[in-house]
PDB file of N, CA and C in Angstrom:
ATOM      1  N   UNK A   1     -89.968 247.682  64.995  1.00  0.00           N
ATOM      2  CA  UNK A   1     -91.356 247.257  64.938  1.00  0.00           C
ATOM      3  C   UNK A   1     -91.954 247.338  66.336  1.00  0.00           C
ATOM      4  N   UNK A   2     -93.209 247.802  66.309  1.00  0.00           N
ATOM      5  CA  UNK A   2     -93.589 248.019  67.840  1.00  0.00           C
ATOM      6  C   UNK A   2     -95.451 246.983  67.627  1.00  0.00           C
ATOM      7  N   UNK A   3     -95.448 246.599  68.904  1.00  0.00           N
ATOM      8  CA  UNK A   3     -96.695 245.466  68.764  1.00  0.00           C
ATOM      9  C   UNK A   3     -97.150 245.993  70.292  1.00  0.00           C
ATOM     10  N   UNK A   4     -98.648 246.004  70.681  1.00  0.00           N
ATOM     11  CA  UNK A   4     -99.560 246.475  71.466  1.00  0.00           C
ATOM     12  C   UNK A   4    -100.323 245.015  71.484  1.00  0.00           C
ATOM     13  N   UNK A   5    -100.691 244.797  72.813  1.00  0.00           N
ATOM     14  CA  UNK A   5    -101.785 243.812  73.214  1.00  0.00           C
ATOM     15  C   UNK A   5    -102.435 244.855  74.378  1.00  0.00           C
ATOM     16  N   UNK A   6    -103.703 244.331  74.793  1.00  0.00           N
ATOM     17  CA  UNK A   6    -104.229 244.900  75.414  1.00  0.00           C
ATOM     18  C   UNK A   6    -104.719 243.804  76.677  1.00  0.00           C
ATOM     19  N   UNK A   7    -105.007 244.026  77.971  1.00  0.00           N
ATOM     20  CA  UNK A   7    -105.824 243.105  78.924  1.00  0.00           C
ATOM     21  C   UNK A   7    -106.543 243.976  79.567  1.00  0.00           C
ATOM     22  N   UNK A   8    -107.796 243.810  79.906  1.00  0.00           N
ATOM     23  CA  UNK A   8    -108.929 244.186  80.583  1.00  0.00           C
ATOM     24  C   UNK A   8    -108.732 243.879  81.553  1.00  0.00           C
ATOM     25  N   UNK A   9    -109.696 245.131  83.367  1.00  0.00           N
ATOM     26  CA  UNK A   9    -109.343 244.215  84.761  1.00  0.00           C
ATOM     27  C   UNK A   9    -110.330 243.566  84.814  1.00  0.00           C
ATOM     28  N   UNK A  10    -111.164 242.792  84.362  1.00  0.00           N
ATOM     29  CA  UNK A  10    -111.530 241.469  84.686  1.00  0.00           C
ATOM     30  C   UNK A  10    -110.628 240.342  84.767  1.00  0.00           C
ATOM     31  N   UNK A  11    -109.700 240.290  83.686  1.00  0.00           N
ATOM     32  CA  UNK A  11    -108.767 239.503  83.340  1.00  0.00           C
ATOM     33  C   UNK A  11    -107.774 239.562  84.421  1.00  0.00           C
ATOM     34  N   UNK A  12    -107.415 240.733  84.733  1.00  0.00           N
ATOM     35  CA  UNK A  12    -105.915 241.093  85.368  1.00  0.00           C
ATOM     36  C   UNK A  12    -106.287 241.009  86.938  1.00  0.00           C
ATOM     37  N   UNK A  13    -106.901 241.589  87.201  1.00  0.00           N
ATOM     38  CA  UNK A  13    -107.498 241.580  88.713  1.00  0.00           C
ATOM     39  C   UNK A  13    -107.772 240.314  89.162  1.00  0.00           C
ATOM     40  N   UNK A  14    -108.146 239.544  88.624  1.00  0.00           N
ATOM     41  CA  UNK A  14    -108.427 238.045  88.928  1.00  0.00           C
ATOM     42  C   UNK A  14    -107.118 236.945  89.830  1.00  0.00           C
ATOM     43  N   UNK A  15    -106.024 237.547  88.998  1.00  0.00           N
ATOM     44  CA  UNK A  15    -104.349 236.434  88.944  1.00  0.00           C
ATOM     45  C   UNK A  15    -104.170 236.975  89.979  1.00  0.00           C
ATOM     46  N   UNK A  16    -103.237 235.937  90.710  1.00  0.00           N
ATOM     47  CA  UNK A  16    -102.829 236.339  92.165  1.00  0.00           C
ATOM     48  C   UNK A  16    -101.769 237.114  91.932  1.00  0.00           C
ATOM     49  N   UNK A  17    -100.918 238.288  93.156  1.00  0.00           N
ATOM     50  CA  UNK A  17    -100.163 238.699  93.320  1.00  0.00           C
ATOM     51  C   UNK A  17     -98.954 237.871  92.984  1.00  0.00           C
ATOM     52  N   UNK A  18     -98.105 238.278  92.757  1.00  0.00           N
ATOM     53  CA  UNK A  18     -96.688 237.930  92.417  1.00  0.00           C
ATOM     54  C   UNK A  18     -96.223 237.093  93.766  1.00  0.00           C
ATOM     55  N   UNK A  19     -96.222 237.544  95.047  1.00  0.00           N
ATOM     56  CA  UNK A  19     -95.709 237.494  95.757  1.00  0.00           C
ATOM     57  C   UNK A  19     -96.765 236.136  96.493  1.00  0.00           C
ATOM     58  N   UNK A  20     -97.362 235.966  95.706  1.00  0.00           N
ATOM     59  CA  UNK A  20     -98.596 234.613  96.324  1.00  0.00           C
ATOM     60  C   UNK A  20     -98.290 233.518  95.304  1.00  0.00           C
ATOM     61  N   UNK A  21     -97.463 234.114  94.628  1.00  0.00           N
ATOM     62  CA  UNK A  21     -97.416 232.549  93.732  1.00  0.00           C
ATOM     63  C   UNK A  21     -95.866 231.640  94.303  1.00  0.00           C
ATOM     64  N   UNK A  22     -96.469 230.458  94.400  1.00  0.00           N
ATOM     65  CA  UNK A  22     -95.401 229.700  94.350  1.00  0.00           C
ATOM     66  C   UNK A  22     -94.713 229.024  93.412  1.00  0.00           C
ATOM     67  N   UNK A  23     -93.372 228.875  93.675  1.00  0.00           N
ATOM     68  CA  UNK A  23     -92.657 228.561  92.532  1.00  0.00           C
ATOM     69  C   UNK A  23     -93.059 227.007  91.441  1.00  0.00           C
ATOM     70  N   UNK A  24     -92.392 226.905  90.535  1.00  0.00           N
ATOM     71  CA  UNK A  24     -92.999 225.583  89.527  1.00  0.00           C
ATOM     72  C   UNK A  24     -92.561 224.461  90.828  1.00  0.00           C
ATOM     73  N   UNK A  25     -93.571 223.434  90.902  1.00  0.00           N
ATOM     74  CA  UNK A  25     -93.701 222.528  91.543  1.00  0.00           C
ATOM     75  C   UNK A  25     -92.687 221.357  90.532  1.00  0.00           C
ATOM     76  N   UNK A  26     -92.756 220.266  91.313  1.00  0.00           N
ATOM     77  CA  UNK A  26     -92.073 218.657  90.429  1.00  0.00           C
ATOM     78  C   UNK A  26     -92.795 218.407  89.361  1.00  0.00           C
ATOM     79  N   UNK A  27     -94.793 218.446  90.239  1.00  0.00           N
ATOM     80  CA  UNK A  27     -95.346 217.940  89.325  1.00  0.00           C
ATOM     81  C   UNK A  27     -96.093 218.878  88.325  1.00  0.00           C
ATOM     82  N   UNK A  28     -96.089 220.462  88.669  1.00  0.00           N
ATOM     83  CA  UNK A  28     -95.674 221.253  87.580  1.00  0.00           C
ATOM     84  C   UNK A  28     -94.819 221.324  86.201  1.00  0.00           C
ATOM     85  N   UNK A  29     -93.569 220.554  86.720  1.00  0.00           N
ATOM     86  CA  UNK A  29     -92.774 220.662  85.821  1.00  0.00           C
ATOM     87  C   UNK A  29     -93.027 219.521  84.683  1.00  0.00           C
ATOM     88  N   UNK A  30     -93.331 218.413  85.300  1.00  0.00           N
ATOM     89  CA  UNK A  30     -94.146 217.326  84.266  1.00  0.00           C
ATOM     90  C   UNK A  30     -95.074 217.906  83.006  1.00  0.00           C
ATOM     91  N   UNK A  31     -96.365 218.785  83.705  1.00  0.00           N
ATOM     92  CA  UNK A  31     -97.466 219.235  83.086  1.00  0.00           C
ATOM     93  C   UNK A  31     -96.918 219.680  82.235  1.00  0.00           C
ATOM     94  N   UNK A  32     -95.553 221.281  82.015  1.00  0.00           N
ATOM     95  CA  UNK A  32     -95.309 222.128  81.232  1.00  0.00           C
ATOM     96  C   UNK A  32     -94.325 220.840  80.415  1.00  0.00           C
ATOM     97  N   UNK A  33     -93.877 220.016  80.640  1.00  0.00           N
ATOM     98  CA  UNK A  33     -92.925 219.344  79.944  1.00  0.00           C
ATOM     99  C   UNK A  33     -94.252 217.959  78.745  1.00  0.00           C
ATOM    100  N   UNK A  34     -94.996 217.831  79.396  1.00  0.00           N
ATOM    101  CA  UNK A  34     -96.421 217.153  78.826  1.00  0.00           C
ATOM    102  C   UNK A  34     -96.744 218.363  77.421  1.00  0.00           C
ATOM    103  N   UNK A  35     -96.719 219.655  78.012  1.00  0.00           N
ATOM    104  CA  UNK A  35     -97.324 221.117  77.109  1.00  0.00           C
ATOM    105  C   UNK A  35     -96.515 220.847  75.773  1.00  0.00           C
ATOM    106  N   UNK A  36     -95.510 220.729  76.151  1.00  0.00           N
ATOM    107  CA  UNK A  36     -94.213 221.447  75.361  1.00  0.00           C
ATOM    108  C   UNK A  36     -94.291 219.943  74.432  1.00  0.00           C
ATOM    109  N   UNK A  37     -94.166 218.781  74.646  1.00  0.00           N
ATOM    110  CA  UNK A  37     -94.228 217.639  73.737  1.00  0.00           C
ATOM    111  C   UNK A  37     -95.357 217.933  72.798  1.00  0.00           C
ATOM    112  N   UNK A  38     -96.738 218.554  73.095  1.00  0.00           N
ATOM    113  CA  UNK A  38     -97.589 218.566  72.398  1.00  0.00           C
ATOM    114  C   UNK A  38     -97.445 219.450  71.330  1.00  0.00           C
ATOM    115  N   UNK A  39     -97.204 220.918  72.150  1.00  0.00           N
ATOM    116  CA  UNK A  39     -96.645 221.995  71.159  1.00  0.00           C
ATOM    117  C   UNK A  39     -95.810 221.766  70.005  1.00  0.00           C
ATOM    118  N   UNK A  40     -94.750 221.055  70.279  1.00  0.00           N
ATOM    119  CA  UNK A  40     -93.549 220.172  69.950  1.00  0.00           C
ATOM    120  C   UNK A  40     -93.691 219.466  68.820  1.00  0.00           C
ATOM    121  N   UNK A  41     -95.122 218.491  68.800  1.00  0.00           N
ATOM    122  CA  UNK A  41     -95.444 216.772  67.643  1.00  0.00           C
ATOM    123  C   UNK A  41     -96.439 218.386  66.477  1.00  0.00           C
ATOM    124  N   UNK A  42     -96.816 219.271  67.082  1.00  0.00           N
ATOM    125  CA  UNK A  42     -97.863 220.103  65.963  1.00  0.00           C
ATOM    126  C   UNK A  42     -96.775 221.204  65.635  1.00  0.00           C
ATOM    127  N   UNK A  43     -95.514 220.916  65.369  1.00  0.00           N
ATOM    128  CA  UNK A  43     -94.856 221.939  65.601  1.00  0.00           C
ATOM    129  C   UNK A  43     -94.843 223.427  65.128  1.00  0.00           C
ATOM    130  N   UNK A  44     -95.260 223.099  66.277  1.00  0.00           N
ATOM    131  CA  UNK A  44     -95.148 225.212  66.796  1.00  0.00           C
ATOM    132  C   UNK A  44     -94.618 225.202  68.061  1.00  0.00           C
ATOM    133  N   UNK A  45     -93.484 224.920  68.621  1.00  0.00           N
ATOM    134  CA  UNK A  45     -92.744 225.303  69.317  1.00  0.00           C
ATOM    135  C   UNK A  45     -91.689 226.434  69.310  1.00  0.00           C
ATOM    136  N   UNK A  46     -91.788 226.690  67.905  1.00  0.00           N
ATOM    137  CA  UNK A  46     -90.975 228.248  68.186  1.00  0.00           C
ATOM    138  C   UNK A  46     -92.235 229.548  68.026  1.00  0.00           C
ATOM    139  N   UNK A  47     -93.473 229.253  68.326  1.00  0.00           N
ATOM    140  CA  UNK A  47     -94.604 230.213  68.074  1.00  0.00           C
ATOM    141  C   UNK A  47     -95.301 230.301  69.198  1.00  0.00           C
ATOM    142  N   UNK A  48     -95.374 229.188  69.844  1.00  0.00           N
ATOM    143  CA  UNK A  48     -96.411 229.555  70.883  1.00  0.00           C
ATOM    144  C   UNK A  48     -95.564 228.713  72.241  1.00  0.00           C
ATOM    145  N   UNK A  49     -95.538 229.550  73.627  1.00  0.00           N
ATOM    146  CA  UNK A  49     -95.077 229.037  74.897  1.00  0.00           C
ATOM    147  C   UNK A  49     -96.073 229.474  76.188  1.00  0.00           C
ATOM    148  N   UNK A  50     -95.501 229.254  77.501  1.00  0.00           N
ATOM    149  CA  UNK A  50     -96.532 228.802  78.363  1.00  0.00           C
ATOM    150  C   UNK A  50     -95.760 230.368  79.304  1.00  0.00           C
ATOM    151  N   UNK A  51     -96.677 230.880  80.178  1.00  0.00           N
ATOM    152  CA  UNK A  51     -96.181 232.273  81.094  1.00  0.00           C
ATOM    153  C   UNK A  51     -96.910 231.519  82.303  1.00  0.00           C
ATOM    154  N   UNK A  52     -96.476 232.172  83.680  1.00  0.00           N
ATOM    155  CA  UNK A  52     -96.793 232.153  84.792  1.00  0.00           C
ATOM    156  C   UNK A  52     -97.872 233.346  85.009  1.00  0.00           C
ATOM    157  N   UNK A  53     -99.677 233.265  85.414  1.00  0.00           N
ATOM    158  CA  UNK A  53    -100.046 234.054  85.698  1.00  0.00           C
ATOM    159  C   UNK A  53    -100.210 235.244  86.377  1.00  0.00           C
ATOM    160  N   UNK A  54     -99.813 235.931  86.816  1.00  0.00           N
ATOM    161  CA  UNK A  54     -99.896 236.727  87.910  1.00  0.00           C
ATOM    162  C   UNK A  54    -100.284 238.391  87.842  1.00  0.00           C
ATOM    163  N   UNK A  55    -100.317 238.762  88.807  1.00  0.00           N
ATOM    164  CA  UNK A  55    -100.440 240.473  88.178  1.00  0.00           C
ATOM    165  C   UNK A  55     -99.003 240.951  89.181  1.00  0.00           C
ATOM    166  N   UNK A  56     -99.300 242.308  89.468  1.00  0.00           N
ATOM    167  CA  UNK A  56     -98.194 243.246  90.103  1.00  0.00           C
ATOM    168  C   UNK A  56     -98.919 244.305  91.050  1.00  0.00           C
ATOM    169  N   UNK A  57    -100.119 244.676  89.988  1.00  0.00           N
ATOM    170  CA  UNK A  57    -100.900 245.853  91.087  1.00  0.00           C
ATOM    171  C   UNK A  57    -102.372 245.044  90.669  1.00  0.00           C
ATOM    172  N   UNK A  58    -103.530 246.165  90.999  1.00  0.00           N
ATOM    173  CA  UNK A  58    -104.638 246.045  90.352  1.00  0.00           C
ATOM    174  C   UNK A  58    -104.877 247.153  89.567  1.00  0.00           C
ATOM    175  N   UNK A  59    -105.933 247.053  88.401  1.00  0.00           N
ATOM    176  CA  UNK A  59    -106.666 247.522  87.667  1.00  0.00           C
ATOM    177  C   UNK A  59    -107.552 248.522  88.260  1.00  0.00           C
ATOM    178  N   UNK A  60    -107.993 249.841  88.080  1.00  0.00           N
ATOM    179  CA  UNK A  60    -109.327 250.523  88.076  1.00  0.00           C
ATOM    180  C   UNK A  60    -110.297 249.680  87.055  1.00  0.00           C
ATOM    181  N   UNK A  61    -111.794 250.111  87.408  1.00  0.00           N
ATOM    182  CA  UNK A  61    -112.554 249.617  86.172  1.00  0.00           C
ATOM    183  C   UNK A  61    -112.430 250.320  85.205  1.00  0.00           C
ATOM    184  N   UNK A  62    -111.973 251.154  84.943  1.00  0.00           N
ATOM    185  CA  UNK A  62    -111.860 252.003  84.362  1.00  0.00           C
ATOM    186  C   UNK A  62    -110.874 251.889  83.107  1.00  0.00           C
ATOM    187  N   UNK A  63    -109.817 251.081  83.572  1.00  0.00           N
ATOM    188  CA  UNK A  63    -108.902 250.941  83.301  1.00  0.00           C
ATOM    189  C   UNK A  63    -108.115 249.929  82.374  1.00  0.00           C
ATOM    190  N   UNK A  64    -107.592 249.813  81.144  1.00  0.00           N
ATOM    191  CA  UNK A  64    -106.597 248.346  81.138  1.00  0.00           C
ATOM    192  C   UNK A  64    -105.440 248.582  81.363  1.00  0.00           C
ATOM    193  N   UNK A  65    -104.727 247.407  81.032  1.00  0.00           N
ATOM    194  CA  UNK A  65    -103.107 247.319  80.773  1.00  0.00           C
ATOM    195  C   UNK A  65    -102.813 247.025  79.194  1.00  0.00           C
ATOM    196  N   UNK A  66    -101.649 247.695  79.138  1.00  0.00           N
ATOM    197  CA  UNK A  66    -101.341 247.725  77.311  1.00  0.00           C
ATOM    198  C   UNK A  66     -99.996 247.028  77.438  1.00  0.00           C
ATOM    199  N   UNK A  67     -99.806 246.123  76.487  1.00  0.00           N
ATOM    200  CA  UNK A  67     -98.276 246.017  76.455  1.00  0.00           C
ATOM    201  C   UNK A  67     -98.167 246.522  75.146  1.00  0.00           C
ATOM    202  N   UNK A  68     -96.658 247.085  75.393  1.00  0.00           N
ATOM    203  CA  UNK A  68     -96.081 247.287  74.023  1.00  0.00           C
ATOM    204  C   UNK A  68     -94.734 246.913  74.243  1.00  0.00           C
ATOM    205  N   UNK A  69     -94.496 246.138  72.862  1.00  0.00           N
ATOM    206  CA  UNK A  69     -93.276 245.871  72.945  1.00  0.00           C
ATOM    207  C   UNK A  69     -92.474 246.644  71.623  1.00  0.00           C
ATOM    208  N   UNK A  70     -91.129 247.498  71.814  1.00  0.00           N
ATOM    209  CA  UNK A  70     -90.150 247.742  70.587  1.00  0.00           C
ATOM    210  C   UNK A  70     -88.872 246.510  70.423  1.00  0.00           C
ATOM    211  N   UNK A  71     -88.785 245.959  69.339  1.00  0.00           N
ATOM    212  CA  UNK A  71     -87.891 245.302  69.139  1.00  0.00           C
ATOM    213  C   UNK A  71     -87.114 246.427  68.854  1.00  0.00           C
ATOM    214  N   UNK A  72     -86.870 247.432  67.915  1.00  0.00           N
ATOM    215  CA  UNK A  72     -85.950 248.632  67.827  1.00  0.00           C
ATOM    216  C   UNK A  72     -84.958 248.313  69.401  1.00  0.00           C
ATOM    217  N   UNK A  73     -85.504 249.038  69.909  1.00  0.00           N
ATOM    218  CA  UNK A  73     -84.941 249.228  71.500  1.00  0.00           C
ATOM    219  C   UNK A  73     -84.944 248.411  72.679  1.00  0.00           C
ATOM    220  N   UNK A  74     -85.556 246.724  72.061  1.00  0.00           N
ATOM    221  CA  UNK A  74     -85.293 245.809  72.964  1.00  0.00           C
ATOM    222  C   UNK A  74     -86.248 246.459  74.089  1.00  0.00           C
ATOM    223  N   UNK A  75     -87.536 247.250  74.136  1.00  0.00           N
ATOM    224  CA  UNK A  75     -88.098 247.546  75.226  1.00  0.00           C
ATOM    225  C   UNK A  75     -89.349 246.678  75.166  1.00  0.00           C
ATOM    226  N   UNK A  76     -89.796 246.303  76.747  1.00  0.00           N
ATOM    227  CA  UNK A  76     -91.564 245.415  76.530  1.00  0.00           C
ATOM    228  C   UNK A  76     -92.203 246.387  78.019  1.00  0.00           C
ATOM    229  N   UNK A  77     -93.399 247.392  77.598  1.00  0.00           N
ATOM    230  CA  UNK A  77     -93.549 247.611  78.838  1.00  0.00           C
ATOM    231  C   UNK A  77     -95.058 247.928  78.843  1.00  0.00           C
ATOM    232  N   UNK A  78     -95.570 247.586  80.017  1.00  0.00           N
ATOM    233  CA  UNK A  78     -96.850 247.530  80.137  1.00  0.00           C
ATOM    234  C   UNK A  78     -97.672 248.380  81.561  1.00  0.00           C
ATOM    235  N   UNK A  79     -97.841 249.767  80.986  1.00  0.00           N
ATOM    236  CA  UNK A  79     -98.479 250.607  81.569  1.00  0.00           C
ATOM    237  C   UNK A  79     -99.811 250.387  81.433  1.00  0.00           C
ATOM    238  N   UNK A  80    -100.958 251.022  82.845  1.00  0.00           N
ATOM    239  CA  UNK A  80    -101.936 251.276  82.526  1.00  0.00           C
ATOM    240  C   UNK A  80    -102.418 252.219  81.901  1.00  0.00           C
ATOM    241  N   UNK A  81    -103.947 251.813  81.466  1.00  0.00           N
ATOM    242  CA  UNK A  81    -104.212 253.352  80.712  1.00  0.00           C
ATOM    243  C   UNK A  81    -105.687 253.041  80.740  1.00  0.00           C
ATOM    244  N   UNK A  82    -106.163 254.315  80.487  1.00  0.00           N
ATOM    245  CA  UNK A  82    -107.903 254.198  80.582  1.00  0.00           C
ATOM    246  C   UNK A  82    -108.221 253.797  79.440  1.00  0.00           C
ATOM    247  N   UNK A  83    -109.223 253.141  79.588  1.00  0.00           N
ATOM    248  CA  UNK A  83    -110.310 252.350  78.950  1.00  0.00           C
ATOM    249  C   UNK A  83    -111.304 253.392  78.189  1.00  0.00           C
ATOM    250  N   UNK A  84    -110.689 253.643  76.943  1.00  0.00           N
ATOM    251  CA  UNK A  84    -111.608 254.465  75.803  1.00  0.00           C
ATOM    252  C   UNK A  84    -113.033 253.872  75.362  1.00  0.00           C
ATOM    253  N   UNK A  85    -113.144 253.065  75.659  1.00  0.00           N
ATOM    254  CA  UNK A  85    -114.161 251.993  75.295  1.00  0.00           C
ATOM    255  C   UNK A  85    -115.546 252.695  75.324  1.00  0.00           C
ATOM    256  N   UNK A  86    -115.496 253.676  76.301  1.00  0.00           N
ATOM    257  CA  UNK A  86    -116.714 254.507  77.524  1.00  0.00           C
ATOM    258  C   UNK A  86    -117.746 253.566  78.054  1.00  0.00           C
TER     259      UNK A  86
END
């Protein structure tokens, strides 16, 4: 089975570099542990979880990012690609 999401660079261009983020804080770890109780009492804890923002490069305007993931082949990868949109 293969699944596609898409992000726009408004979205992507925004998140800091990888290399600017700092790691989960103490009182980070509270907040996501606060998340996860909530997720938890409505349970959907095996449906929905929490990611660290960031990007890797930037975006053209031109441009998004696609993920696709294959469960077949255990692959998740997220190339850019132009923005058909025109």
């Amino acid at each position: 089975m293969t699944t596609t999401a898409k992000m726009h660079v408004i979205q992507f261009n925004e998140l800091p570099d990888i290399s600017e983020v700092d790691p989960v804080s103490e009182k980070e770890r509270g907040c996501l542990e606060a998340v996860r109780q909530v997720i938890d009492a409505h349970g959907c804890i095996t449906r929905f979880g929490v990611t660290l923002l960031h990007n890797h490069f930037h975006l053209a305007e031109d441009e998004i990012l696609v993920e696709t993931s294959n469960s077949e082949d255990r692959s998740l990868v997220s190339p850019p690609a132009q923005d058909k949109r025109g």
